[in-house]
C-alpha atoms as a PDB file:
ATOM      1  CA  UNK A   1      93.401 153.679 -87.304  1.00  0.00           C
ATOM      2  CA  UNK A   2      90.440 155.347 -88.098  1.00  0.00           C
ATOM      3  CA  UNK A   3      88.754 155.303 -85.204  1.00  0.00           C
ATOM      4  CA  UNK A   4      90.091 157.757 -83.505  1.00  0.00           C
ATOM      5  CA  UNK A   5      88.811 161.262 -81.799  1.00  0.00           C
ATOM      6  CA  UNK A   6      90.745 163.673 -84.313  1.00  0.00           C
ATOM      7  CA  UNK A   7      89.903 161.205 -87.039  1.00  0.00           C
ATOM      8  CA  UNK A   8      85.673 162.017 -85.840  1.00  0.00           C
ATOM      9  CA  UNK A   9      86.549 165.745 -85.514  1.00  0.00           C
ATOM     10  CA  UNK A  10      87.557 165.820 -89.448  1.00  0.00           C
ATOM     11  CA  UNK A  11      84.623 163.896 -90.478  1.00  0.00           C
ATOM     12  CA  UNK A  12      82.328 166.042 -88.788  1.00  0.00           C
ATOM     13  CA  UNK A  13      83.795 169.310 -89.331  1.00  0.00           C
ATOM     14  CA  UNK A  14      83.827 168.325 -93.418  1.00  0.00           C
ATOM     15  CA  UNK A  15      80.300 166.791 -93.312  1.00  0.00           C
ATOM     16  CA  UNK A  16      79.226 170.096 -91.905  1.00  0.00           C
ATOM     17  CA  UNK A  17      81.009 172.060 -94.339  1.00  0.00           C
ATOM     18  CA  UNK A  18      80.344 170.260 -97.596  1.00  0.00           C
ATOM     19  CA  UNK A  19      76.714 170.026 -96.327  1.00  0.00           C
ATOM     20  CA  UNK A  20      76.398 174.319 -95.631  1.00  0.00           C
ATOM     21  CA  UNK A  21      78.652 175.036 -98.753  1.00  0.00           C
ATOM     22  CA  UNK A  22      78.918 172.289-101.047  1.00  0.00           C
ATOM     23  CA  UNK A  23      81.688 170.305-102.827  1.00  0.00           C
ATOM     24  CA  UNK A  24      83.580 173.026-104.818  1.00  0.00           C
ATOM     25  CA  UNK A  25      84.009 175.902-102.264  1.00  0.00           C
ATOM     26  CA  UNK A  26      84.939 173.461 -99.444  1.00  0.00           C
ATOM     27  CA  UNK A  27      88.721 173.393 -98.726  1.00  0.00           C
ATOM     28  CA  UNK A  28      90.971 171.153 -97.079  1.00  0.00           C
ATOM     29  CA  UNK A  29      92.083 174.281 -95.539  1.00  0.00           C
ATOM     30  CA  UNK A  30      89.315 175.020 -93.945  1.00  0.00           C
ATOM     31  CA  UNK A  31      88.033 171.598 -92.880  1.00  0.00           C
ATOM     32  CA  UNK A  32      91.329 171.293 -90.644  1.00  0.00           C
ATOM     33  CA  UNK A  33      90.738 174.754 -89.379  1.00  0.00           C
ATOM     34  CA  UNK A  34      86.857 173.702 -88.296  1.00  0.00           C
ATOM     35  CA  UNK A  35      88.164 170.201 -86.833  1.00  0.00           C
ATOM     36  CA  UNK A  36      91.181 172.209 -84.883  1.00  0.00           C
ATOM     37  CA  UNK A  37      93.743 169.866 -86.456  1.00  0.00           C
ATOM     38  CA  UNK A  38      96.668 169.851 -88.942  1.00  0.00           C
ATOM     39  CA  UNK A  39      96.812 169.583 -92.395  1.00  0.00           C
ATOM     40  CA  UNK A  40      99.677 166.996 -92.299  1.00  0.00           C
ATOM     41  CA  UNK A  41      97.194 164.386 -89.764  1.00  0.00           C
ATOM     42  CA  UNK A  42      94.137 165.639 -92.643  1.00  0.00           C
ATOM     43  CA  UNK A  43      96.649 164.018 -95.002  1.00  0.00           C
ATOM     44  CA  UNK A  44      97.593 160.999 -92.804  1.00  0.00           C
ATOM     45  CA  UNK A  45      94.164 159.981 -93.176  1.00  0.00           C
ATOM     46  CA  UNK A  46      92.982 161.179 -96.677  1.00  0.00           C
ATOM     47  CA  UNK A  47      94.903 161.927 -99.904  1.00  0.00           C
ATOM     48  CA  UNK A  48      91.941 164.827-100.394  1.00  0.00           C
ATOM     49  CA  UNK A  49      89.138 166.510-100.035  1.00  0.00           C
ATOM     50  CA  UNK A  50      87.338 163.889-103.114  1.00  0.00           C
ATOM     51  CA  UNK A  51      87.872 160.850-100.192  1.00  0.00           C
ATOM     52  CA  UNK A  52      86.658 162.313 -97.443  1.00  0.00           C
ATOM     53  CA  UNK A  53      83.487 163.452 -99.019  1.00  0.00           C
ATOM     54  CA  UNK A  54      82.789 159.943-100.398  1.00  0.00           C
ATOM     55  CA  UNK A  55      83.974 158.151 -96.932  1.00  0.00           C
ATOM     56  CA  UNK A  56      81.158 160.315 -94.962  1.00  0.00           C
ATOM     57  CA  UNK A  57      78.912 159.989 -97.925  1.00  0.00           C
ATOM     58  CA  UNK A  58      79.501 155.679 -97.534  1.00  0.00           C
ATOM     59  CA  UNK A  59      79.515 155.894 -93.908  1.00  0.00           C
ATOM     60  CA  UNK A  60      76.298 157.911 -93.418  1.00  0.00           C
ATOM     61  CA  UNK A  61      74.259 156.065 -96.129  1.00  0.00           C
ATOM     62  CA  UNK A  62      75.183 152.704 -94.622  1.00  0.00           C
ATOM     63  CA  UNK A  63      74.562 153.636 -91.015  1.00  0.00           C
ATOM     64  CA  UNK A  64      71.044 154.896 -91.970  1.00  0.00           C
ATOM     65  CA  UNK A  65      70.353 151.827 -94.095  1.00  0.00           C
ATOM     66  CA  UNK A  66      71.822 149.507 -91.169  1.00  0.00           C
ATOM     67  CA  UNK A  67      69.436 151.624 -88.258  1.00  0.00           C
ATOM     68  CA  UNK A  68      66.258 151.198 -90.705  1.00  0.00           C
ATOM     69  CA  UNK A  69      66.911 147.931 -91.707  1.00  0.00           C
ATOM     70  CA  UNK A  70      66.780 146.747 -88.130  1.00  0.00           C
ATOM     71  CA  UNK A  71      64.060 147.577 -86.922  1.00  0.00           C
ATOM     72  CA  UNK A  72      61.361 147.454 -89.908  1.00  0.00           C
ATOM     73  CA  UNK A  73      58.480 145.144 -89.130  1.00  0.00           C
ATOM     74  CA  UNK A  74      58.350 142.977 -91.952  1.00  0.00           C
ATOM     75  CA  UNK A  75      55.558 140.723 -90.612  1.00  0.00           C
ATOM     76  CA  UNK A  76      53.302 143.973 -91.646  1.00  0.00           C
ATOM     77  CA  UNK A  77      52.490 143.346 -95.410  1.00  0.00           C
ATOM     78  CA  UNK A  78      51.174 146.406 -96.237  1.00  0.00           C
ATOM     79  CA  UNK A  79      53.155 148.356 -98.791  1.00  0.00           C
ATOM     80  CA  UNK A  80      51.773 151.828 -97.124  1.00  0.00           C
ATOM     81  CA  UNK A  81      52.229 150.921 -93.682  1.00  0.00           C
ATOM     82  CA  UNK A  82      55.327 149.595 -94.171  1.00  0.00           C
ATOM     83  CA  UNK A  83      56.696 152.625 -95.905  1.00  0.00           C
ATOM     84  CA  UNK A  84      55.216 155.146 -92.792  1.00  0.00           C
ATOM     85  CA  UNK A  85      57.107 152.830 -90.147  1.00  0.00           C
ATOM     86  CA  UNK A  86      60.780 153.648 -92.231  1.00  0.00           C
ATOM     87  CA  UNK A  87      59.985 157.437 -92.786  1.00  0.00           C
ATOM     88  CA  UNK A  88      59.432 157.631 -88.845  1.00  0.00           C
ATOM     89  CA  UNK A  89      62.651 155.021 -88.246  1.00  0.00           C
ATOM     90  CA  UNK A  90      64.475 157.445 -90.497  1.00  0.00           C
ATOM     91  CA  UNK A  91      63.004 160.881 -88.877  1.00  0.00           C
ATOM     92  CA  UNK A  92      64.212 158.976 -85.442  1.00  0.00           C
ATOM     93  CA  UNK A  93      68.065 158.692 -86.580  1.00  0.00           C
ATOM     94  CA  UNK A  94      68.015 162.264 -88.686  1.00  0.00           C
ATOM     95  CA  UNK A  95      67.008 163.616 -85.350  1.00  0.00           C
ATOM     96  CA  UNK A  96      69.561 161.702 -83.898  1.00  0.00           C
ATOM     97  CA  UNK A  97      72.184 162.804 -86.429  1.00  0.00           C
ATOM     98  CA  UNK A  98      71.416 165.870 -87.443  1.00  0.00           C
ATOM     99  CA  UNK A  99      74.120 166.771 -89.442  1.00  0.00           C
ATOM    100  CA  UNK A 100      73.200 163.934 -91.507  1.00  0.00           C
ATOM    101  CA  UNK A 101      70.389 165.010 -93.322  1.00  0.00           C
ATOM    102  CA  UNK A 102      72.042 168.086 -94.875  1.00  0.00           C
ATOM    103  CA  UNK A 103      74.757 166.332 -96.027  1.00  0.00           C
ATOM    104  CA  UNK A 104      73.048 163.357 -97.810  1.00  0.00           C
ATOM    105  CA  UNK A 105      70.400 166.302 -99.138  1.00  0.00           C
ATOM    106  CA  UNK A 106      73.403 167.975-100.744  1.00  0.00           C
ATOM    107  CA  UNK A 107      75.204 164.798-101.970  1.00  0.00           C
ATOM    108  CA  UNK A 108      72.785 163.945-103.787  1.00  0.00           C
ATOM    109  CA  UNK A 109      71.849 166.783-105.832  1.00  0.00           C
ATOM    110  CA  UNK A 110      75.967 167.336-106.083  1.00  0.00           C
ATOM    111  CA  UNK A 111      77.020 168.130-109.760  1.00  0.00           C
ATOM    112  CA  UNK A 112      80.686 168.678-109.250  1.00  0.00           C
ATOM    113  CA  UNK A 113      82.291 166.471-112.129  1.00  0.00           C
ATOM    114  CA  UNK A 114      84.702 165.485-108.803  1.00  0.00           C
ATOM    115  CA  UNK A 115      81.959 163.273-107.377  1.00  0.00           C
ATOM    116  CA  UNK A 116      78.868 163.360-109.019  1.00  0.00           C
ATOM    117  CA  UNK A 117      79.264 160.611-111.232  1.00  0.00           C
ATOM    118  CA  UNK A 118      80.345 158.432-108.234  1.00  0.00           C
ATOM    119  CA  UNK A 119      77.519 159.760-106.123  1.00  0.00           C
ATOM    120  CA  UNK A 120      75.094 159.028-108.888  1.00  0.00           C
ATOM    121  CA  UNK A 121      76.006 155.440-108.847  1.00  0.00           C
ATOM    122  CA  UNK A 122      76.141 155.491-105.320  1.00  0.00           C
ATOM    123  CA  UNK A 123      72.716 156.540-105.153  1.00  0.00           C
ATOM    124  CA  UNK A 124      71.432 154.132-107.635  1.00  0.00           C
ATOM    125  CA  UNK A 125      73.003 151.305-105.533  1.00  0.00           C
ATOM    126  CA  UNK A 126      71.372 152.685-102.540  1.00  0.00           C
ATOM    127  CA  UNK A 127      67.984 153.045-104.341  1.00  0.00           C
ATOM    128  CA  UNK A 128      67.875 149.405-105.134  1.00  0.00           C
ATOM    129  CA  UNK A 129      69.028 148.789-101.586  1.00  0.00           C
ATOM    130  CA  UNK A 130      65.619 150.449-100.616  1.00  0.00           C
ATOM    131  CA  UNK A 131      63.550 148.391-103.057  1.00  0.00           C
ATOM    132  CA  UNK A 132      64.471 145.313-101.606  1.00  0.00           C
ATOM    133  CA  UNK A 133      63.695 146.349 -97.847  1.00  0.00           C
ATOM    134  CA  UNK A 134      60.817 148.271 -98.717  1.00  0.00           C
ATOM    135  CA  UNK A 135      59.796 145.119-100.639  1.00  0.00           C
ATOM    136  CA  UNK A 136      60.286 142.078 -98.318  1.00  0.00           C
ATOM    137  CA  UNK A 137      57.004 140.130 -97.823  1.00  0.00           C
ATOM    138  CA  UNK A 138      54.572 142.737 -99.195  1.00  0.00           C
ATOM    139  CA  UNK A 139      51.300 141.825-100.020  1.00  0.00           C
ATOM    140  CA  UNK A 140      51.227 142.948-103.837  1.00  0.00           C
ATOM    141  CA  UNK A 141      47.720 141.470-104.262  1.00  0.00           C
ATOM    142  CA  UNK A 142      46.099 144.458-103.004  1.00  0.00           C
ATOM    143  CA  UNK A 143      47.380 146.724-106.545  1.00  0.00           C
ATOM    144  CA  UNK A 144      44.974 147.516-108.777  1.00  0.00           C
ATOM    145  CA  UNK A 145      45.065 145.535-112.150  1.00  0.00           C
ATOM    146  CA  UNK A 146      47.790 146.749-114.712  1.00  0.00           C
ATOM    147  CA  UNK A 147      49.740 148.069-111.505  1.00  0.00           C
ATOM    148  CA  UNK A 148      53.184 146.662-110.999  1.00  0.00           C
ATOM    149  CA  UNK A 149      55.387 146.462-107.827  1.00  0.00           C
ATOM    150  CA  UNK A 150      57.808 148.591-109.885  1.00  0.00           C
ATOM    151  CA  UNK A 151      55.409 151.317-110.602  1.00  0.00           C
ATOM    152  CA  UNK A 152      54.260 151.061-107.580  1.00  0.00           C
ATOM    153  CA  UNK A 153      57.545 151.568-106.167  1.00  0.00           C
ATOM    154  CA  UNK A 154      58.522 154.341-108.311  1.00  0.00           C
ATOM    155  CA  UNK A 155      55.253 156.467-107.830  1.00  0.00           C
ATOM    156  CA  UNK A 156      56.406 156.557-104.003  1.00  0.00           C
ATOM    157  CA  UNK A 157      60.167 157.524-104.837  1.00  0.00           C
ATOM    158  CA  UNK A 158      58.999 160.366-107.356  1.00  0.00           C
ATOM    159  CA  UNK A 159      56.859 161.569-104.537  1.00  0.00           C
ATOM    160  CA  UNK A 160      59.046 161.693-101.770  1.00  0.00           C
ATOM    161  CA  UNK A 161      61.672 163.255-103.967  1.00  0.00           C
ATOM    162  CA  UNK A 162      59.146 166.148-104.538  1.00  0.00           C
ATOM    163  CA  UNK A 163      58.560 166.134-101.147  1.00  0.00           C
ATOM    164  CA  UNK A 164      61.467 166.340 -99.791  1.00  0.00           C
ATOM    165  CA  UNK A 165      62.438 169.179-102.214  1.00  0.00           C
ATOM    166  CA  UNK A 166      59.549 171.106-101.220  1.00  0.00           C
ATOM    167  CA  UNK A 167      60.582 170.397 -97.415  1.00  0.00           C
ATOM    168  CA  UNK A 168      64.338 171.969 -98.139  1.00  0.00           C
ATOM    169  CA  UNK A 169      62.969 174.951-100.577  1.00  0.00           C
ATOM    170  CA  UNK A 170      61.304 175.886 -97.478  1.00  0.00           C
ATOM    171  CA  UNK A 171      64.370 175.535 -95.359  1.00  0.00           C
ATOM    172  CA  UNK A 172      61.938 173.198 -93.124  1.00  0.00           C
ATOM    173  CA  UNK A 173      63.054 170.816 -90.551  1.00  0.00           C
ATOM    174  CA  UNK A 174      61.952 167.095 -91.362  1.00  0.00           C
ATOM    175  CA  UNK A 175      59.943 166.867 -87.951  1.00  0.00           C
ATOM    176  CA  UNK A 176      56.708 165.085 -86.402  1.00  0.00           C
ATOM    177  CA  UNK A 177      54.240 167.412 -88.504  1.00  0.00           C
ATOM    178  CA  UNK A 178      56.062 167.218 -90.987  1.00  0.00           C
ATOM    179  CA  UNK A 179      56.264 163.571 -91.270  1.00  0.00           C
ATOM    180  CA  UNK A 180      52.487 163.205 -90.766  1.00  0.00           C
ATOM    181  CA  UNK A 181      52.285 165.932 -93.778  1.00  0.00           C
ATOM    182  CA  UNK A 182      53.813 163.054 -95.702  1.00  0.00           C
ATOM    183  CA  UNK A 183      51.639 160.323 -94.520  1.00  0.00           C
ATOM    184  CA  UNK A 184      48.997 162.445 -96.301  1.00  0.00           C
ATOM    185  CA  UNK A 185      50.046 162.196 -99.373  1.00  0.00           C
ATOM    186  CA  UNK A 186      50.885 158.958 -98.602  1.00  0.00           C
ATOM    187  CA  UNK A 187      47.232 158.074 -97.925  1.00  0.00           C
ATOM    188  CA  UNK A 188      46.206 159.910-101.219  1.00  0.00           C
ATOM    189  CA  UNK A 189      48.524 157.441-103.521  1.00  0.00           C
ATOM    190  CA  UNK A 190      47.110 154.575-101.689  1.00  0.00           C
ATOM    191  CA  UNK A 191      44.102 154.892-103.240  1.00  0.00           C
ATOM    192  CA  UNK A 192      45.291 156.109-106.263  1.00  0.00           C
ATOM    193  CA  UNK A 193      47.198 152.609-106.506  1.00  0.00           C
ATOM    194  CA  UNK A 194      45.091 149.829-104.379  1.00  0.00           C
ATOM    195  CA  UNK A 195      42.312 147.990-105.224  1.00  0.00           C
ATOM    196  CA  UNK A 196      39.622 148.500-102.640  1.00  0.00           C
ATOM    197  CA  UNK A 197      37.981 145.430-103.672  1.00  0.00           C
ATOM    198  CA  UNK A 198      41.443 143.643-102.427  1.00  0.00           C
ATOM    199  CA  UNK A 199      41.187 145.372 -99.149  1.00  0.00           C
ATOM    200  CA  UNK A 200      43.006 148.491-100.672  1.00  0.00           C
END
């Protein structure tokens, strides 16, 4: 039942709102007057504002995770270049989408007591989602000694979080150059983290 053109016009006009305003001063009220519909069909289709957030939240998160996950190269079993081949899968789709990226940017800094305990678990789930793709058949042989997979991991998350941060702060738009700004840094906790003598 959901698949329906008025059902798209609501998710779209509230992804767009929550993403330019936020949780709290979003209204029902005016997500049926963006979509062009009534508030009776908003109704027939969500109970309230609190489940449509989290549907567009589920649906965008897994649509981005099923687009990556399909066409990463696992065969390469660098831990570096695997990560550059996502950021540009996920750069393609953002561009695709680009409603998308606002609204995941402000989900998950949310702190409305409505969601943001759901989003926080939602984002942990996600997280380890990540792990395990970013993960498949690495080569962890090339980390210098006392290095874990783990930290390794988590050195890369804390810097794209401050990354992406800075990006926003600057009301930037995640593009090409600003992508190969990334790879940069990228490069920079490379050899921070691998061994050269390992081929690092």
């Amino acid at each position: 039942m959901q698949d329906t053109e008025k059902h798209t016009l609501i998710v779209n006009a509230a992804a767009a709102l929550f993403a330019k305003y936020g949780y709290k001063k979003t209204t029902v009220d005016e997500i049926v007057a963006e979509a062009g519909i009534s508030k009776g069909l908003f109704y027939h289709y969500y109970q309230n504002k609190k489940q449509v957030y989290l549907y567009i939240y589920d649906t965008y998160t897994a649509a981005l995770s099923e687009s990556v996950g399909k066409e990463v190269d696992t065969s390469n079993a660098d831990f570096f270049d695997r990560l550059k081949q996502i950021s540009r899968l996920r750069i393609a789709f953002i561009n695709q989408f680009p409603d998308l990226w606002n609204f995941l940017y402000s989900a998950y800094y949310e702190q409305h007591p409505d969601v943001a305990c759901e989003i926080k678990d939602k984002n942990k789930e996600l997280l380890q989602k990540s792990y395990a793709g970013v993960a498949v058949n690495i080569d962890w042989s090339k980390l210098k000694e006392g290095v874990s997979p783990n930290t390794a991991i988590a050195a890369v998350t804390w810097l794209a979080e401050g990354f992406v941060r800075e990006v926003n702060s600057h009301g930037l738009v995640f593009d090409e150059k600003i992508y190969s700004e990334f790879d940069k840094y990228i490069e920079l906790l490379r050899t921070g983290i691998y061994n050269p003598e390992n081929g690092g």
